[in-house]
PDB file of N, CA and C in Angstrom:
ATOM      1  N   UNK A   1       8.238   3.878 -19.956  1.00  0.00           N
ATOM      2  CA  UNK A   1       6.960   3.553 -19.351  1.00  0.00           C
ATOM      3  C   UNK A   1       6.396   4.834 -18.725  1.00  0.00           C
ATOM      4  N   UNK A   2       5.385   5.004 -18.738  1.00  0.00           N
ATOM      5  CA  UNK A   2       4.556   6.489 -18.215  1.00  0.00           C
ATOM      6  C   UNK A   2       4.266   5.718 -16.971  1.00  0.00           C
ATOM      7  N   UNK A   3       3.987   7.239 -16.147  1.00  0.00           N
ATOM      8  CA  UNK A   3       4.150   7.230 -14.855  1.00  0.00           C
ATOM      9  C   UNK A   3       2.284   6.542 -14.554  1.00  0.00           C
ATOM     10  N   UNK A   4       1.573   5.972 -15.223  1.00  0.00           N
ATOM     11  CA  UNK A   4       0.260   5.554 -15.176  1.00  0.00           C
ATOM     12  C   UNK A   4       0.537   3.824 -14.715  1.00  0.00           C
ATOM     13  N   UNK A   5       1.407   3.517 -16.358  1.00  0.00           N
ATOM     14  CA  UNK A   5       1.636   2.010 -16.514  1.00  0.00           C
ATOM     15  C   UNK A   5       2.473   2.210 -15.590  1.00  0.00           C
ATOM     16  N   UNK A   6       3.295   2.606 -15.221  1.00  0.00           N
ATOM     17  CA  UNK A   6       4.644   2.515 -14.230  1.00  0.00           C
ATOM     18  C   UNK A   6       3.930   1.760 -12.744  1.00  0.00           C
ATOM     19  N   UNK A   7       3.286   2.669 -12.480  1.00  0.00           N
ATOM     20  CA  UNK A   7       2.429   2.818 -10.857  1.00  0.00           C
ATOM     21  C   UNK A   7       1.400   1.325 -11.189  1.00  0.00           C
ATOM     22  N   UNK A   8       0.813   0.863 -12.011  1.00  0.00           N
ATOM     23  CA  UNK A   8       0.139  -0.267 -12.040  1.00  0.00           C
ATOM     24  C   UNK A   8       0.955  -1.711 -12.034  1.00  0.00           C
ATOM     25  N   UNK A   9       2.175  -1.747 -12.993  1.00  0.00           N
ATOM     26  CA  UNK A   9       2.898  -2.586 -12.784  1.00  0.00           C
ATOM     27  C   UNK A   9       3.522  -3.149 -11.618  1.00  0.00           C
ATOM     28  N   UNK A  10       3.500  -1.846 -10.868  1.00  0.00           N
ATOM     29  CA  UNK A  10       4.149  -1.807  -9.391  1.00  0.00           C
ATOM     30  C   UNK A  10       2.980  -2.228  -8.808  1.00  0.00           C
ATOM     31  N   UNK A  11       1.995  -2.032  -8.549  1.00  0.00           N
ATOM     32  CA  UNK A  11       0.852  -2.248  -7.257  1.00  0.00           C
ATOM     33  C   UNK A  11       0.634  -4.169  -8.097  1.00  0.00           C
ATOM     34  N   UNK A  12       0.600  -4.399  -8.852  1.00  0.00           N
ATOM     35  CA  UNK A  12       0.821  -5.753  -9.664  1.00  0.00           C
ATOM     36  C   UNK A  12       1.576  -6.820  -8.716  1.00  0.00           C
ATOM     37  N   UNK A  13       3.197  -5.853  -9.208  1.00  0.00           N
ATOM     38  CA  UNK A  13       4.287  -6.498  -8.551  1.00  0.00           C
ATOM     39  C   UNK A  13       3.626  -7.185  -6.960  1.00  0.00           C
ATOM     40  N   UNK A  14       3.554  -5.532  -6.303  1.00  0.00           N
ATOM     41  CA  UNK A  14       3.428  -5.593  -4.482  1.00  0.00           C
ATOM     42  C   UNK A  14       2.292  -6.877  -4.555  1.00  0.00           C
ATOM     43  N   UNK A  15       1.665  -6.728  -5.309  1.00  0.00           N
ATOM     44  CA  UNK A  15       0.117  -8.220  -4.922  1.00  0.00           C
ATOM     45  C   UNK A  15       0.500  -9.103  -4.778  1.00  0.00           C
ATOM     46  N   UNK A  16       1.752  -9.452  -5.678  1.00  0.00           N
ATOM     47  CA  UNK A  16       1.954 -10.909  -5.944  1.00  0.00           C
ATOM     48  C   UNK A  16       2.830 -11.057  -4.859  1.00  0.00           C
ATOM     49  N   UNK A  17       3.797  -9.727  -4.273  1.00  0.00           N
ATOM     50  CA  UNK A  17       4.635  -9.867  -3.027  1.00  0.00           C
ATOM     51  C   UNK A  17       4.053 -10.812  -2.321  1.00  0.00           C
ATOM     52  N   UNK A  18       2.975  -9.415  -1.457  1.00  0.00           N
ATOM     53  CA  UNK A  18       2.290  -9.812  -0.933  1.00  0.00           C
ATOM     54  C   UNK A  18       1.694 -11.027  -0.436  1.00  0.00           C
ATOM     55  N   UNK A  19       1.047 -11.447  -1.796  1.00  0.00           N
ATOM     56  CA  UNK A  19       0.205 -12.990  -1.790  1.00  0.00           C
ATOM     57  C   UNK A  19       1.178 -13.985  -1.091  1.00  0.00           C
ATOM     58  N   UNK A  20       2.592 -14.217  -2.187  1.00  0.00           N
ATOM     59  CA  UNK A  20       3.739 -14.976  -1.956  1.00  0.00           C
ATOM     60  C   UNK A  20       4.198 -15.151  -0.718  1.00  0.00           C
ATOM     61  N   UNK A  21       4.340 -13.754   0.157  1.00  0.00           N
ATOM     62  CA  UNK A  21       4.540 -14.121   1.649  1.00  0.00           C
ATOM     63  C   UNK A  21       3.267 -14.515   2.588  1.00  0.00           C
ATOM     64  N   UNK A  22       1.973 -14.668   2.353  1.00  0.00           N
ATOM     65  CA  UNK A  22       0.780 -15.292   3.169  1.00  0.00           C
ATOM     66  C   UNK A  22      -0.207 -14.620   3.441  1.00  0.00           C
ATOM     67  N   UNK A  23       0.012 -13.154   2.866  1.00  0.00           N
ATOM     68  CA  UNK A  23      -1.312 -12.459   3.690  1.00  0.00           C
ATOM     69  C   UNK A  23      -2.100 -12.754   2.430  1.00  0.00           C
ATOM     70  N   UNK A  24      -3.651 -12.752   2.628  1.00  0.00           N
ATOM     71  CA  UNK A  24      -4.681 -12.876   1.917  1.00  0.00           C
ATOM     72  C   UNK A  24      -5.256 -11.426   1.650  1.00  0.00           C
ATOM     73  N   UNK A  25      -4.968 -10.990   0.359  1.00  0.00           N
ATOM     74  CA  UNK A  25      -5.646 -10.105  -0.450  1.00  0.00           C
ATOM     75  C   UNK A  25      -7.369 -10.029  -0.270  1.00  0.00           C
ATOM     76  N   UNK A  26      -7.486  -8.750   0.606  1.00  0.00           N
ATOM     77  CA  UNK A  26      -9.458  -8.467   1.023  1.00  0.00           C
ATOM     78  C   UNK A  26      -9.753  -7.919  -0.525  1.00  0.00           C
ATOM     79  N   UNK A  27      -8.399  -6.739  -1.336  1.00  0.00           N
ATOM     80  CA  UNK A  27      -9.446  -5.488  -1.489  1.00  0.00           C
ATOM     81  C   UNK A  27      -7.941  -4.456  -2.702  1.00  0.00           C
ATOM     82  N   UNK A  28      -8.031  -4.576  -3.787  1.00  0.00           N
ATOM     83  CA  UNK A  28      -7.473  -4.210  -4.249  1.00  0.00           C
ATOM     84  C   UNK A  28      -7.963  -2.459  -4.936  1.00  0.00           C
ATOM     85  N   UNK A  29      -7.268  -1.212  -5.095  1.00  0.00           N
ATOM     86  CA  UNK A  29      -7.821  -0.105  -5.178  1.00  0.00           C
ATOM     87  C   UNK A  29      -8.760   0.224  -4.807  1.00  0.00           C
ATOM     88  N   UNK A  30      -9.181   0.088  -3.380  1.00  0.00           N
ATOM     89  CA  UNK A  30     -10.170   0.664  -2.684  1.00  0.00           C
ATOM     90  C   UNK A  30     -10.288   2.124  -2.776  1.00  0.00           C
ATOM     91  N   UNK A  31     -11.243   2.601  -3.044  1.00  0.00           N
ATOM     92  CA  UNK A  31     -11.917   4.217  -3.318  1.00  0.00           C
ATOM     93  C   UNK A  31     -13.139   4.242  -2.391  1.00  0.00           C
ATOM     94  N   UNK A  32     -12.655   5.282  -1.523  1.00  0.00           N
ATOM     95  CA  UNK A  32     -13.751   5.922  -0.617  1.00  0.00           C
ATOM     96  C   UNK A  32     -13.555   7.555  -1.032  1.00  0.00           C
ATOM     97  N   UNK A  33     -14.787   8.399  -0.489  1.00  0.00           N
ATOM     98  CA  UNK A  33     -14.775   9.618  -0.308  1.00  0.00           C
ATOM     99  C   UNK A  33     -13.471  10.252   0.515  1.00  0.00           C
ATOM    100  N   UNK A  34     -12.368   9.599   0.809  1.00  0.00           N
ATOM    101  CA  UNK A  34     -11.131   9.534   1.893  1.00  0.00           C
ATOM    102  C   UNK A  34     -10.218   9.164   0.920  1.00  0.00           C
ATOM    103  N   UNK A  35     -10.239   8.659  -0.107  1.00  0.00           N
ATOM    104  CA  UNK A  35      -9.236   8.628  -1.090  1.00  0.00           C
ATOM    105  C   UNK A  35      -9.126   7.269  -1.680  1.00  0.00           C
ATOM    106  N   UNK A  36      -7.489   6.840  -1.948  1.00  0.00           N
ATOM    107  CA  UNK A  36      -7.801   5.535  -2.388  1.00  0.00           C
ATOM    108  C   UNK A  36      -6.508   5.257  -2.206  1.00  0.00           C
ATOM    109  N   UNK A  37      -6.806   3.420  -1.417  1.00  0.00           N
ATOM    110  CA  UNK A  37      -5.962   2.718  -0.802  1.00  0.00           C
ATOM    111  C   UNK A  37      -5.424   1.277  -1.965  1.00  0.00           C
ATOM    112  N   UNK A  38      -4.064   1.328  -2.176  1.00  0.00           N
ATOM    113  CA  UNK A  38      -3.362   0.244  -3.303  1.00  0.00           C
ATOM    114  C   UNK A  38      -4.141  -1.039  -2.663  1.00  0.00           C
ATOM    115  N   UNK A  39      -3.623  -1.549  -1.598  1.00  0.00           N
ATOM    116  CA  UNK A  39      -4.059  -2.844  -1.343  1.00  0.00           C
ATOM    117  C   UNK A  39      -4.684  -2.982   0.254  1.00  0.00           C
ATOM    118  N   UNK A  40      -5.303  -4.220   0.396  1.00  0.00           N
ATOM    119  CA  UNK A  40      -5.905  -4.146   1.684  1.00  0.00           C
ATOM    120  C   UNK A  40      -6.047  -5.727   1.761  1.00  0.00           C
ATOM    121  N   UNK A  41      -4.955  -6.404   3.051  1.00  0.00           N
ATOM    122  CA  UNK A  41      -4.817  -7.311   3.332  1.00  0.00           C
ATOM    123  C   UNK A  41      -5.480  -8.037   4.634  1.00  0.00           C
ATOM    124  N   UNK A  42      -4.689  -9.380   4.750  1.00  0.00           N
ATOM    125  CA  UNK A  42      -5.578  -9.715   6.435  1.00  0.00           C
ATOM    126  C   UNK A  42      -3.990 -10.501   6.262  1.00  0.00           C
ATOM    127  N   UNK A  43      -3.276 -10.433   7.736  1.00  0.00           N
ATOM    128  CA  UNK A  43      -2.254 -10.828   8.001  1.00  0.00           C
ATOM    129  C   UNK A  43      -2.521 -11.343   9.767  1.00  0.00           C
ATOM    130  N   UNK A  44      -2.895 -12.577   9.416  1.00  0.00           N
ATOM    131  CA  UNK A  44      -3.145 -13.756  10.747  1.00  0.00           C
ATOM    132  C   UNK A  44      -4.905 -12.334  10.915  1.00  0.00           C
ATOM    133  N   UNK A  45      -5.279 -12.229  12.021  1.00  0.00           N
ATOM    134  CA  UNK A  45      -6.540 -11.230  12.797  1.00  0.00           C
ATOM    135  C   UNK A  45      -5.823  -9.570  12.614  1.00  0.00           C
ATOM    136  N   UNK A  46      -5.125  -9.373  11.636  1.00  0.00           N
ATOM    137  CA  UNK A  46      -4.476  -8.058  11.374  1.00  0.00           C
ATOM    138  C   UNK A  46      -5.154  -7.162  10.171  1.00  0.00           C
ATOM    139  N   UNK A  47      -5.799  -6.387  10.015  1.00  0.00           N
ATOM    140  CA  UNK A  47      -5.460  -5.442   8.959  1.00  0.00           C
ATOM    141  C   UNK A  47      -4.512  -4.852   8.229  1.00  0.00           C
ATOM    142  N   UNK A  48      -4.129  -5.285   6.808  1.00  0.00           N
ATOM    143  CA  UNK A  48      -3.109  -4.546   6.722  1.00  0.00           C
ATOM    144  C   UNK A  48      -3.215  -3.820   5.504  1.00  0.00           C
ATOM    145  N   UNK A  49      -3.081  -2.386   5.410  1.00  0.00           N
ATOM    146  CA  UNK A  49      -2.997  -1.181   4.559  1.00  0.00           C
ATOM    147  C   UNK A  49      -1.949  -1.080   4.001  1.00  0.00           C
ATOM    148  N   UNK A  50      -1.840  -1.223   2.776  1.00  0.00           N
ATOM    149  CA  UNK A  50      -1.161  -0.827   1.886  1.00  0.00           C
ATOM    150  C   UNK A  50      -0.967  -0.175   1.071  1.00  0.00           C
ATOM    151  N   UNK A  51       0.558   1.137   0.850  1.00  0.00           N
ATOM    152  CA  UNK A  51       0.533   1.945  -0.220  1.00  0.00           C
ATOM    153  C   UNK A  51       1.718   1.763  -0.312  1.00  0.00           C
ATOM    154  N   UNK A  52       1.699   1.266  -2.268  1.00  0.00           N
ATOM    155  CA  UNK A  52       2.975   0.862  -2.980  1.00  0.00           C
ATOM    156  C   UNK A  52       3.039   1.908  -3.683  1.00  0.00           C
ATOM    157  N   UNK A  53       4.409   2.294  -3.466  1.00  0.00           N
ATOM    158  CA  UNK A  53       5.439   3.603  -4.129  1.00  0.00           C
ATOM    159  C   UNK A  53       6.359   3.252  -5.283  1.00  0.00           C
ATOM    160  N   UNK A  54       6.119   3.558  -6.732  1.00  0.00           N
ATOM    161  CA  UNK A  54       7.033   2.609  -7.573  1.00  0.00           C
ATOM    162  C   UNK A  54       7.939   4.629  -7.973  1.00  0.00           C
ATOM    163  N   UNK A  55       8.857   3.910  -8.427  1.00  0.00           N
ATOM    164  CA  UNK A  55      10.005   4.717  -8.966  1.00  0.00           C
ATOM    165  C   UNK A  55      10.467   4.174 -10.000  1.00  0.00           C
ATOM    166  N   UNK A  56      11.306   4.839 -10.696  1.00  0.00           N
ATOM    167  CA  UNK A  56      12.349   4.399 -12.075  1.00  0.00           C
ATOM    168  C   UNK A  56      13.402   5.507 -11.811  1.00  0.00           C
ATOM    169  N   UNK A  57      13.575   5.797 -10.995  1.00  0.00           N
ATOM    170  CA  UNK A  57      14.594   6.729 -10.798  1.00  0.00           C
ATOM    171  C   UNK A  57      14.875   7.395  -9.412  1.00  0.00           C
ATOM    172  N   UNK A  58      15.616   8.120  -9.010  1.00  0.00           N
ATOM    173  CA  UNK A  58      15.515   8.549  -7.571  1.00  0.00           C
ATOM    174  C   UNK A  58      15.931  10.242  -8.040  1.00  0.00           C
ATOM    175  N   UNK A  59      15.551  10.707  -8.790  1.00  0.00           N
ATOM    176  CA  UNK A  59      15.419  12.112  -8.885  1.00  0.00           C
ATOM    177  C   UNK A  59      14.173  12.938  -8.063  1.00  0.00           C
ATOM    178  N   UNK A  60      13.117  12.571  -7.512  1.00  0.00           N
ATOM    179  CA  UNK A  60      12.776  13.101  -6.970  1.00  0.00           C
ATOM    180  C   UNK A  60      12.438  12.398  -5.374  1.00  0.00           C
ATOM    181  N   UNK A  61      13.971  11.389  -4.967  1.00  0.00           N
ATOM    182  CA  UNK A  61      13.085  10.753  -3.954  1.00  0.00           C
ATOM    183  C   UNK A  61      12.815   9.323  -4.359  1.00  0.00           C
ATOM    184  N   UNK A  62      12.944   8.496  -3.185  1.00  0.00           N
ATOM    185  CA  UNK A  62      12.655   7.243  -3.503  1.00  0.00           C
ATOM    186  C   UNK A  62      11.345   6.941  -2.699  1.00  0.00           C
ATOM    187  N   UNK A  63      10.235   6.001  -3.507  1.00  0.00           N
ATOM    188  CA  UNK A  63       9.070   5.613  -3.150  1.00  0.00           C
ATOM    189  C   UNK A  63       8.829   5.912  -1.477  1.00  0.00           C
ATOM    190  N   UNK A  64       9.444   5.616  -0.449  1.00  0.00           N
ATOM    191  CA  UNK A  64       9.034   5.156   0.895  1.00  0.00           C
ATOM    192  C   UNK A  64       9.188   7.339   1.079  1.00  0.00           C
ATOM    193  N   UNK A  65      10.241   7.541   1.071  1.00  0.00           N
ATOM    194  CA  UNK A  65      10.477   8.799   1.169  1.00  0.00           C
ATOM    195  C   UNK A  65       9.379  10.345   0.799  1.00  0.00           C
ATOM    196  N   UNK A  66       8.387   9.576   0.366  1.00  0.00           N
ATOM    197  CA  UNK A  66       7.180  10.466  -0.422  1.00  0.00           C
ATOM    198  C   UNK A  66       6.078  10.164  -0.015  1.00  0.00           C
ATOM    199  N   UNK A  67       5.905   9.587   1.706  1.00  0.00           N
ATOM    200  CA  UNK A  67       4.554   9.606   2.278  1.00  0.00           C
ATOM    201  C   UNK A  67       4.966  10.638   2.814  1.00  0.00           C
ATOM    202  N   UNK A  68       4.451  11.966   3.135  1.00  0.00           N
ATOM    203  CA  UNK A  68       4.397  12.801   3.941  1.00  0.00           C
ATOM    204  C   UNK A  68       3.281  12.643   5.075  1.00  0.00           C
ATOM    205  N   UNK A  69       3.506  13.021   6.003  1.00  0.00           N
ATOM    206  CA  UNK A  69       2.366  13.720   6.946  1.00  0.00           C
ATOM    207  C   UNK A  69       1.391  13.587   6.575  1.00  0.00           C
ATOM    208  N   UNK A  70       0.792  14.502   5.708  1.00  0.00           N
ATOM    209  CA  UNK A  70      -0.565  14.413   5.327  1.00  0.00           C
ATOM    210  C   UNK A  70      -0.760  13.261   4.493  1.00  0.00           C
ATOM    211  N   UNK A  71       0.119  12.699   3.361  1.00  0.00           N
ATOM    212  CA  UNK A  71      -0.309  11.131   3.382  1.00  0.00           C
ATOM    213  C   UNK A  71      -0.739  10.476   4.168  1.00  0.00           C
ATOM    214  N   UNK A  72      -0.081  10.161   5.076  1.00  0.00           N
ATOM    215  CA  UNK A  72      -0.103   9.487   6.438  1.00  0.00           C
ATOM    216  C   UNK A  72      -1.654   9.463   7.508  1.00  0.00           C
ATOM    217  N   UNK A  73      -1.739  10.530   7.200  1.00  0.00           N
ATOM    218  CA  UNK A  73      -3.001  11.021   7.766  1.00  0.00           C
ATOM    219  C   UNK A  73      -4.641  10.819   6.966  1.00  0.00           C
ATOM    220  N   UNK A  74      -3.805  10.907   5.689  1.00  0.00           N
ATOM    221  CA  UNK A  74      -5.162  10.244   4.489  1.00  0.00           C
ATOM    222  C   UNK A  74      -5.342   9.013   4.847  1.00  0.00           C
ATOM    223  N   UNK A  75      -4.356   8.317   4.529  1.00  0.00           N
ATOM    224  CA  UNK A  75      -4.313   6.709   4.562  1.00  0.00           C
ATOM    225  C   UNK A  75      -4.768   6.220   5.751  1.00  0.00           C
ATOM    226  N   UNK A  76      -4.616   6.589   6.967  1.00  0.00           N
ATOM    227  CA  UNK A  76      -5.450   6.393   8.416  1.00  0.00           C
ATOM    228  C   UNK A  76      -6.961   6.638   8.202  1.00  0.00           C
ATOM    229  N   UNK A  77      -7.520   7.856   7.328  1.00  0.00           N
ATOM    230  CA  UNK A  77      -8.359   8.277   7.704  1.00  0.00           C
ATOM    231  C   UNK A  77      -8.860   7.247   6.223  1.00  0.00           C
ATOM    232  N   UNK A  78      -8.619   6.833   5.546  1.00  0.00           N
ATOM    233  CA  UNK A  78      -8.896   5.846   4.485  1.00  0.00           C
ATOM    234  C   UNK A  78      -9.197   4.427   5.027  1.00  0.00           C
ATOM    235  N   UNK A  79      -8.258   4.179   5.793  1.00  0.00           N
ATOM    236  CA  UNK A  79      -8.579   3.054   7.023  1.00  0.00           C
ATOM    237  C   UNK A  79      -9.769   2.815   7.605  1.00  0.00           C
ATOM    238  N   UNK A  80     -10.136   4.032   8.650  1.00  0.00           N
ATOM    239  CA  UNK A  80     -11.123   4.429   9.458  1.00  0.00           C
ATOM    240  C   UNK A  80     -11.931   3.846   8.809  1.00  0.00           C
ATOM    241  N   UNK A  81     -12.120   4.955   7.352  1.00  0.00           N
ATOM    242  CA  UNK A  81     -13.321   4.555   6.872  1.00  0.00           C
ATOM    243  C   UNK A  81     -13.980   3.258   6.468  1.00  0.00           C
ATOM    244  N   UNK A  82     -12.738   2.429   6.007  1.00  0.00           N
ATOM    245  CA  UNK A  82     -13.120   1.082   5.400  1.00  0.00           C
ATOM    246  C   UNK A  82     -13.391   0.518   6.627  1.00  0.00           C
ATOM    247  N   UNK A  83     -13.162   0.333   8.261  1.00  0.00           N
ATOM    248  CA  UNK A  83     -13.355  -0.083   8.616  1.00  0.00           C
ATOM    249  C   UNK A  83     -14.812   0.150   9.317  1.00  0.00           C
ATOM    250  N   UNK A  84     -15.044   1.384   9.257  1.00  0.00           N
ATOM    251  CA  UNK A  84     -16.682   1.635   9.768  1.00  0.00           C
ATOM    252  C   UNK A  84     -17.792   1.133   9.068  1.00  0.00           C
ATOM    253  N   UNK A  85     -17.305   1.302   7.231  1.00  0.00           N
ATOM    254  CA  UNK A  85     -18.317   0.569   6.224  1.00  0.00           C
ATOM    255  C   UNK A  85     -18.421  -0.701   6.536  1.00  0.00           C
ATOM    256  N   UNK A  86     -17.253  -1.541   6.826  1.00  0.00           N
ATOM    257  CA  UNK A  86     -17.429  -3.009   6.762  1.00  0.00           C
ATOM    258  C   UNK A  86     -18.257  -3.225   7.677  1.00  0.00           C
ATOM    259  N   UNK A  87     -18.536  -2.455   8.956  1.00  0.00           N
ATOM    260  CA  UNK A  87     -19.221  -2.671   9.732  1.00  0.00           C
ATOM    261  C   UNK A  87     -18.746  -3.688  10.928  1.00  0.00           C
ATOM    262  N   UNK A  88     -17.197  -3.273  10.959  1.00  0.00           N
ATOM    263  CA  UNK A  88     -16.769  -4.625  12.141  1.00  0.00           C
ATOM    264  C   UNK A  88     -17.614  -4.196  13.704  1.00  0.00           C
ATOM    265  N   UNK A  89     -17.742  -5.386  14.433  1.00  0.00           N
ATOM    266  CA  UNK A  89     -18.175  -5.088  16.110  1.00  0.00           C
ATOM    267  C   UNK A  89     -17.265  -4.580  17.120  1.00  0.00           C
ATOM    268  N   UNK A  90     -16.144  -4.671  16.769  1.00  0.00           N
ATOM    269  CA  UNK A  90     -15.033  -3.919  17.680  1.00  0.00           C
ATOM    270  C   UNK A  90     -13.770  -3.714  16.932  1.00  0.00           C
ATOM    271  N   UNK A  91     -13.362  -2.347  16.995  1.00  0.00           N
ATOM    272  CA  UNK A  91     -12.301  -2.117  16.222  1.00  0.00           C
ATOM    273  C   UNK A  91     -10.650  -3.253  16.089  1.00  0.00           C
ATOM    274  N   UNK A  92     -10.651  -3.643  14.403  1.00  0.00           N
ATOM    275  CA  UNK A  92      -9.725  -4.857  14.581  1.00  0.00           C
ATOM    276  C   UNK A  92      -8.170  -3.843  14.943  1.00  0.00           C
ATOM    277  N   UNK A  93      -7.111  -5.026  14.762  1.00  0.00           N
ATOM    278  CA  UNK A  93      -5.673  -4.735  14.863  1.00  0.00           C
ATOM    279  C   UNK A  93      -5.548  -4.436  13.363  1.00  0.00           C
ATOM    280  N   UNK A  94      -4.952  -3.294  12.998  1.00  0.00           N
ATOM    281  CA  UNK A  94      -4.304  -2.398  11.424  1.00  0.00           C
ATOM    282  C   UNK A  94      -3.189  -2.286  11.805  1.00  0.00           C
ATOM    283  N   UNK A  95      -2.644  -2.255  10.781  1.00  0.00           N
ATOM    284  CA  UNK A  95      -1.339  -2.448  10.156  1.00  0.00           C
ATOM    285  C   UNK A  95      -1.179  -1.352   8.968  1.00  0.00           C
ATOM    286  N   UNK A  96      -0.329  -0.418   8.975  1.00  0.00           N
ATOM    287  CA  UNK A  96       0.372  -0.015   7.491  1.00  0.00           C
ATOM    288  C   UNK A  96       1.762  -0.114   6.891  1.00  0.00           C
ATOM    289  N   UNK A  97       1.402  -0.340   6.173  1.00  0.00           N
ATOM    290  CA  UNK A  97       2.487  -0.984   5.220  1.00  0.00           C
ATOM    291  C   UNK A  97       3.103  -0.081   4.228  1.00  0.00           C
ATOM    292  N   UNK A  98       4.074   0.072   4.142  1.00  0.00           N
ATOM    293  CA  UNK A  98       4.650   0.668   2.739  1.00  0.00           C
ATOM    294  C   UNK A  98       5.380  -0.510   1.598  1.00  0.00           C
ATOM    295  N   UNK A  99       5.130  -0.306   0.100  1.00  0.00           N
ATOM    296  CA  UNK A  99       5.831  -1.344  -0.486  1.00  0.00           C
ATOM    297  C   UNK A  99       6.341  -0.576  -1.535  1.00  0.00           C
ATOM    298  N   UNK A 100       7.833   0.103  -1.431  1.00  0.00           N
ATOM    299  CA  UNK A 100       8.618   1.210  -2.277  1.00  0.00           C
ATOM    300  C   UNK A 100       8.915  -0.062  -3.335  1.00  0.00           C
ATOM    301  N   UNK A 101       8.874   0.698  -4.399  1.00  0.00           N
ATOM    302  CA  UNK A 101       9.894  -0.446  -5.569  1.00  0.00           C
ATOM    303  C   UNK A 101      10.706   0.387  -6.173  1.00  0.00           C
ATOM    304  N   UNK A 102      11.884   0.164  -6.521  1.00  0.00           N
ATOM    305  CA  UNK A 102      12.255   1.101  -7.240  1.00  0.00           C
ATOM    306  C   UNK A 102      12.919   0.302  -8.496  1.00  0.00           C
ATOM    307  N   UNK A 103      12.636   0.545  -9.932  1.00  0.00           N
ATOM    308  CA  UNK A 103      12.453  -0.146 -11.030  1.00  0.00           C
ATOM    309  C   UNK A 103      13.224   0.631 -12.026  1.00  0.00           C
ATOM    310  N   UNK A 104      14.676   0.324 -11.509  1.00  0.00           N
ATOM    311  CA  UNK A 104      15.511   1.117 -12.663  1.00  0.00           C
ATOM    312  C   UNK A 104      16.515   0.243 -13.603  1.00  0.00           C
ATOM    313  N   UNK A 105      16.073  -1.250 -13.116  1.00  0.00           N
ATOM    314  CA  UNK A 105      16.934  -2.178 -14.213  1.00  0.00           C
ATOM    315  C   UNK A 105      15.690  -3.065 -14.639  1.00  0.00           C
ATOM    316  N   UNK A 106      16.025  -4.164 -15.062  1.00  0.00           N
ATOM    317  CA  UNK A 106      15.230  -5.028 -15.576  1.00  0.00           C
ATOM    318  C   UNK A 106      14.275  -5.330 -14.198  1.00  0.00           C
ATOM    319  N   UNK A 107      15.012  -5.943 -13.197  1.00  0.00           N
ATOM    320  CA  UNK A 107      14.422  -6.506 -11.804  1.00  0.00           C
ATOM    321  C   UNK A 107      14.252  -5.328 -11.049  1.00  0.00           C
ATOM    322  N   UNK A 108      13.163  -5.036 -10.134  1.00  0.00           N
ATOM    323  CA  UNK A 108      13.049  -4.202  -9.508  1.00  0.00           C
ATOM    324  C   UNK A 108      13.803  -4.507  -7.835  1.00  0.00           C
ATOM    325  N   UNK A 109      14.168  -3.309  -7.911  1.00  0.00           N
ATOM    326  CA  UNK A 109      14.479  -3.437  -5.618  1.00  0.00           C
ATOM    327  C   UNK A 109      13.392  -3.235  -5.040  1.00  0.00           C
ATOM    328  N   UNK A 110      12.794  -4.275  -4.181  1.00  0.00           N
ATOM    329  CA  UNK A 110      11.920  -3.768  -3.550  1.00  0.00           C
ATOM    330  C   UNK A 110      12.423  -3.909  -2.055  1.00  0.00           C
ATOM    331  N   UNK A 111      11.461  -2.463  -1.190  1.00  0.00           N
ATOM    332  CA  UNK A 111      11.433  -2.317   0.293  1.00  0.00           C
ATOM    333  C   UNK A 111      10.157  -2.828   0.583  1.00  0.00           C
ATOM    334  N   UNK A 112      10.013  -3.569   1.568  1.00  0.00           N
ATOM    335  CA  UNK A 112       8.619  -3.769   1.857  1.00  0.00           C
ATOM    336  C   UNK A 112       8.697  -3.201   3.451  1.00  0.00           C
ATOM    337  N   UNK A 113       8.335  -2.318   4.177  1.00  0.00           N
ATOM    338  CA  UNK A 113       8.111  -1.348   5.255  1.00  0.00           C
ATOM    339  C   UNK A 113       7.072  -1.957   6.071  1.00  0.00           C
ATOM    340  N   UNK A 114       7.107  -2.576   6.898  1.00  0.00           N
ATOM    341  CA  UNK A 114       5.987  -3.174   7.949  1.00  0.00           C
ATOM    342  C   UNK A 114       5.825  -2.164   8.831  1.00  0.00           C
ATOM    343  N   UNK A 115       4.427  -1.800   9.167  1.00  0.00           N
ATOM    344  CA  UNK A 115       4.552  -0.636  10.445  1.00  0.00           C
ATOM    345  C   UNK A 115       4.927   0.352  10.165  1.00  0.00           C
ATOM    346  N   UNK A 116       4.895   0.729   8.830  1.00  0.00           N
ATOM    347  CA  UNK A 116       5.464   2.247   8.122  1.00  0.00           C
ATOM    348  C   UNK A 116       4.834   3.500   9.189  1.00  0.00           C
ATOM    349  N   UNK A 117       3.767   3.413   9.723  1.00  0.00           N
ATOM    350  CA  UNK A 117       2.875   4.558   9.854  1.00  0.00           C
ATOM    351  C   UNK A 117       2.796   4.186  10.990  1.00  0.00           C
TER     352      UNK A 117
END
């Protein structure tokens, strides 16, 4: 599988996680001038940001292990933004999330990271 289909299957997977445990899906590949965010949930009056990390291997690192800093700092500032467009009246409660998979047998392992950031 190329690392294109790889990464889609995975953000796939995390949706259906996702869905399955209760949060309601706002916003799937969100693209701002700030970059672009996998998923974007509502968990109870929560925001929650999501970036799913898929792997097939751990040669360079496993999914959760490959937000750096400046990831970290995109994805906030990816936040920001969605939240100024939407135009909320007072800044809500956010959440980031990490959802590593790592997909080296048939079934994948997944980490799901609450509060990653």
């Amino acid at each position: 599988m190329d690392k294109q289909s790889l990464g889609k299957s995975g953000e796939e997977f995390a949706a259906r996680l996702v869905t399955e445990s209760g949060l309601c899906i706002i916003c799937q590949n969100y693209r701002c001038p700030k970059g672009e965010m996998d998923i974007i949930a509502r968990d109870g009056q929560t925001l929650v940001f999501i970036e799913v990390r898929t792997r097939q291997s751990s040669y360079r690192g496993w999914g959760e292990e490959s937000i750096t800093r400046q990831k970290a700092h995109r994805l906030q500032a990816i936040a920001s933004y969605y939240v100024l467009q939407q135009g909320y009246i007072s800044w809500p409660n956010l959440r980031f999330d990490v959802v590593a998979i790592r997909w080296s047998g048939k079934e994948p392992e997944v980490r799901w990271i609450q509060a990653a950031l």
